[in-house]
Protein backbone atom coordinates (compact mmCIF):
# COMPACT_ATOMS: atom_id res chain seq x y z
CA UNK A 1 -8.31 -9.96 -19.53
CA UNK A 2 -9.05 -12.53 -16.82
CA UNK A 3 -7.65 -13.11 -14.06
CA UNK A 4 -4.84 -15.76 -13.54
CA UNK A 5 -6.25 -16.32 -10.03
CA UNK A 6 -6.77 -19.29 -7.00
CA UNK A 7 -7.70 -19.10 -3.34
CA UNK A 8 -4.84 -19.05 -1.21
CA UNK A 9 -1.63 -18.27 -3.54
CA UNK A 10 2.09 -17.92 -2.29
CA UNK A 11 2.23 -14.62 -4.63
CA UNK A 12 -0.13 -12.77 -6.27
CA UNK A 13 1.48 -10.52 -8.89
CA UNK A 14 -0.28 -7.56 -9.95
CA UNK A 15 0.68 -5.59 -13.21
CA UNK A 16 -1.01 -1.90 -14.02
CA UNK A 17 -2.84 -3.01 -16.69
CA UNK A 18 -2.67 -5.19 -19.96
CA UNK A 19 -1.23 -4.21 -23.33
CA UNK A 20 -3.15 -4.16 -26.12
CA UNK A 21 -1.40 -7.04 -27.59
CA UNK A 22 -2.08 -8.80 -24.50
CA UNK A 23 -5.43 -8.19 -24.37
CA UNK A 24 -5.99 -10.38 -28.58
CA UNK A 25 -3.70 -12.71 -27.32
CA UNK A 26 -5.39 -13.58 -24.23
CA UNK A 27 -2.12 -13.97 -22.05
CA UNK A 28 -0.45 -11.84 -19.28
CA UNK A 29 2.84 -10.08 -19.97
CA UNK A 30 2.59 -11.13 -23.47
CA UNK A 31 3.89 -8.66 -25.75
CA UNK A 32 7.14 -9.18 -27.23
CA UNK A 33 9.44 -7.01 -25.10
CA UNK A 34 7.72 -7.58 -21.84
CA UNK A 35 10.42 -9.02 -19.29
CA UNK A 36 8.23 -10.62 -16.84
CA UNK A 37 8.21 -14.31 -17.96
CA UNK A 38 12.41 -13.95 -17.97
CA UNK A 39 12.88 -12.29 -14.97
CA UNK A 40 10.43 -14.88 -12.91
CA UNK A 41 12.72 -17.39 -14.92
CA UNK A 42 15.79 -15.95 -14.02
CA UNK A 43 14.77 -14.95 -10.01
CA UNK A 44 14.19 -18.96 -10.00
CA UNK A 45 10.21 -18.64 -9.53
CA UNK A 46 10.12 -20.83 -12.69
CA UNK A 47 12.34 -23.90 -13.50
CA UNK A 48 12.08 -22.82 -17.04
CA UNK A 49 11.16 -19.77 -19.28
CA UNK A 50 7.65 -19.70 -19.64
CA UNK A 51 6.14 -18.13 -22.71
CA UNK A 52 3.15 -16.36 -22.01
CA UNK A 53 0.81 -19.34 -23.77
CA UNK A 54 1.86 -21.65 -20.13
CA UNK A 55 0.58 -19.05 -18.07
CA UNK A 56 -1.52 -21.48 -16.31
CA UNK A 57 1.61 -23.54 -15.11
CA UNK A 58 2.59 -20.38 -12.63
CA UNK A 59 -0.61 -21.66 -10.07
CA UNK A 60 0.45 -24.84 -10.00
CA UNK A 61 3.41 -22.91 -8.24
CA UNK A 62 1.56 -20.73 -5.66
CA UNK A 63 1.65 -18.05 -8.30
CA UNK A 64 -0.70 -15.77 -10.25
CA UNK A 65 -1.47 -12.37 -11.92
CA UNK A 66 -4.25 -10.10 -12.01
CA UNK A 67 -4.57 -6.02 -12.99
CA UNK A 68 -4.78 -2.92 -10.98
CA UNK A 69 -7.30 -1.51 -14.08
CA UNK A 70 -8.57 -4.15 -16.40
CA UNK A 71 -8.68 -1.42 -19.31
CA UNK A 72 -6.15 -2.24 -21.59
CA UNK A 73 -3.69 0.76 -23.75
CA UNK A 74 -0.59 0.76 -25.58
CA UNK A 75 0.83 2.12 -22.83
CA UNK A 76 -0.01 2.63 -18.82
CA UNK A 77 0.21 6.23 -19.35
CA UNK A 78 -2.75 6.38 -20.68
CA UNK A 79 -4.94 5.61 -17.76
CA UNK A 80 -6.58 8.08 -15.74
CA UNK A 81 -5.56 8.74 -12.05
CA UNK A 82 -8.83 8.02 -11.25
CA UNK A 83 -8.80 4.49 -13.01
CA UNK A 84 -5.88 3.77 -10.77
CA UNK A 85 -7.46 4.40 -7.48
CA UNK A 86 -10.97 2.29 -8.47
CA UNK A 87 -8.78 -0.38 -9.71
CA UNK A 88 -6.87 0.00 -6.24
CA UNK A 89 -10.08 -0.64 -4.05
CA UNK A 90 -10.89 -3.26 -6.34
CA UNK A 91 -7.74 -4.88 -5.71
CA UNK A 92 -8.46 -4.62 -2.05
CA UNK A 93 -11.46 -6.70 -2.41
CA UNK A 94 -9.94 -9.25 -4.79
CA UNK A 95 -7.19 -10.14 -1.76
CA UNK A 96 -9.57 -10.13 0.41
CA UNK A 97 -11.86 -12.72 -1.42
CA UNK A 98 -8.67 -14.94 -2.34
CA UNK A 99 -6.19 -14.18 0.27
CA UNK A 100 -3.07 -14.34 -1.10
CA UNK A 101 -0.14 -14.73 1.32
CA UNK A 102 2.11 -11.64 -1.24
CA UNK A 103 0.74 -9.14 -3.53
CA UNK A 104 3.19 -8.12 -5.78
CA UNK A 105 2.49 -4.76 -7.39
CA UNK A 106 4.49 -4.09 -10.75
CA UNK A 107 4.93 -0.08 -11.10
CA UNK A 108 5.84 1.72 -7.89
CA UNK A 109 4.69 4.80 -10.03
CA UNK A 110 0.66 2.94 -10.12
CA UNK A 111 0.89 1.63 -7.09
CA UNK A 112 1.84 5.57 -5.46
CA UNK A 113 -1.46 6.71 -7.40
CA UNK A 114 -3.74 3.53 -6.86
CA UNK A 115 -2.75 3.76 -2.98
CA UNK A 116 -2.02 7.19 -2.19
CA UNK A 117 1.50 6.30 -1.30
CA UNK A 118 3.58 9.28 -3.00
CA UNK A 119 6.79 8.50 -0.97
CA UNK A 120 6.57 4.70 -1.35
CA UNK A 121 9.49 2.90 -2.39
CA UNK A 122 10.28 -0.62 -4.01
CA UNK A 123 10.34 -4.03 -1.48
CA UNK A 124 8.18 -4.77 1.13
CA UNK A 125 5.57 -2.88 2.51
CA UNK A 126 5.20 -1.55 6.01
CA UNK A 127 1.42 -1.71 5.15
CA UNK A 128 -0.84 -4.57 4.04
CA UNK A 129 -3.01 -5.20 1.70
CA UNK A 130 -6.42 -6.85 3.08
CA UNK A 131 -4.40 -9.43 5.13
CA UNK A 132 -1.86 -9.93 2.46
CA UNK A 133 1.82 -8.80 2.65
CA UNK A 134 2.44 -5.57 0.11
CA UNK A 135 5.59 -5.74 -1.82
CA UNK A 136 6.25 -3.41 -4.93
CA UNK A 137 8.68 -4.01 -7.96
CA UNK A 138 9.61 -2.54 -10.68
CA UNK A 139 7.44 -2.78 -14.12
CA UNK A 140 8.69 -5.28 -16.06
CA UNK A 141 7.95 -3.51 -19.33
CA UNK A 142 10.42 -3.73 -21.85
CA UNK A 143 9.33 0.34 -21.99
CA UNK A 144 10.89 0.67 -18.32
CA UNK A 145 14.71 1.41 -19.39
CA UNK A 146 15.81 1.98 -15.49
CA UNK A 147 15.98 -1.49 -14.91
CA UNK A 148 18.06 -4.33 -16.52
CA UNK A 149 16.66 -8.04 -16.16
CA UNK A 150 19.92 -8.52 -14.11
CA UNK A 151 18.39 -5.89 -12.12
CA UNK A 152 14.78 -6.73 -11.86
CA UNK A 153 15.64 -10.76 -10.97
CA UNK A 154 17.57 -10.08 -8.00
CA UNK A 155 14.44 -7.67 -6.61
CA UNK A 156 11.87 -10.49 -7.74
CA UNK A 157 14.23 -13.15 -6.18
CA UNK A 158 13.96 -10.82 -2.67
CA UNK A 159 10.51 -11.57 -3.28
CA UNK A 160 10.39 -15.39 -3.91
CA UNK A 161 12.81 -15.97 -1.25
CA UNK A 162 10.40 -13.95 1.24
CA UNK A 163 7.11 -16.24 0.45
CA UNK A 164 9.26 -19.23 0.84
CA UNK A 165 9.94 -18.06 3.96
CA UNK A 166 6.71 -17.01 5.22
């Protein structure tokens, strides 16, 4: 899946890995369920709901996604600890090359094995990331039931309202 990545982004959202549907279809976050595209619409990153297809459109915002593992499964269970922490340190050198000002990891759960974090919690980082600012949401995978879309667009707002700040 490749990345939806530019030099110098407001926000560089990271998800665990693609779906398999997302993976034929060519588009981040695109399997029917996935809350990502409403949740950036309703946290007011996007004027209007994207469908995966615009992707693009999200740069021309300061915005883009990329993968902690590039392996994609039906679900993120499926991946090995081990794929977590390579995809981690390759992660590290991906903000580093494009220095992003956020990165937002989706799954507090990958982002405790990718990082050895275990105790990490959701919002902002004390940590960095290369010289980017670490902040870690929720997934938005319709498969994550502890979070509403009510829920997950006021902690992705916290976020947009940050890097407009910064």
């Amino acid at each position: 899946m490749p990345d939806l990545i530019a030099p110098r982004l407001r926000v560089l959202f990271c998800g665990i890995n693609p779906s398999l549907y997302s993976a034929v279809v060519g588009h981040h976050f695109a399997r029917p369920g996935n809350r990502f595209w409403p949740t950036l619409h309703a946290a007011g990153i996007t004027r209007r709901l994207l469908a995966p297809s615009e992707q693009h459109e999200l740069l021309e915002l300061g915005y883009g996604i990329t993968n902690v593992v590039d392996r994609a499964t039906a679900t993120a269970d499926q991946l090995a600890p081990e794929e977590l922490v390579t995809g981690g340190r390759r992660l590290i050198a991906k903000v580093r090359r494009y220095r992003p000002r956020f990165i937002a990891l989706l799954g507090i759960s990958a982002f405790r094995a990718a990082f050895a974090r275990p105790e990490a919690i959701l919002g902002l980082q004390t940590e960095t990331l290369g010289d980017a600012r670490l902040w870690v949401l929720p997934n938005p995978s319709g498969l994550n039931a502890h979070y509403q879309l009510k829920d997950l667009a006021r902690l992705f707002r916290e976020l947009r309202q940050a890097a407009e700040r910064d």
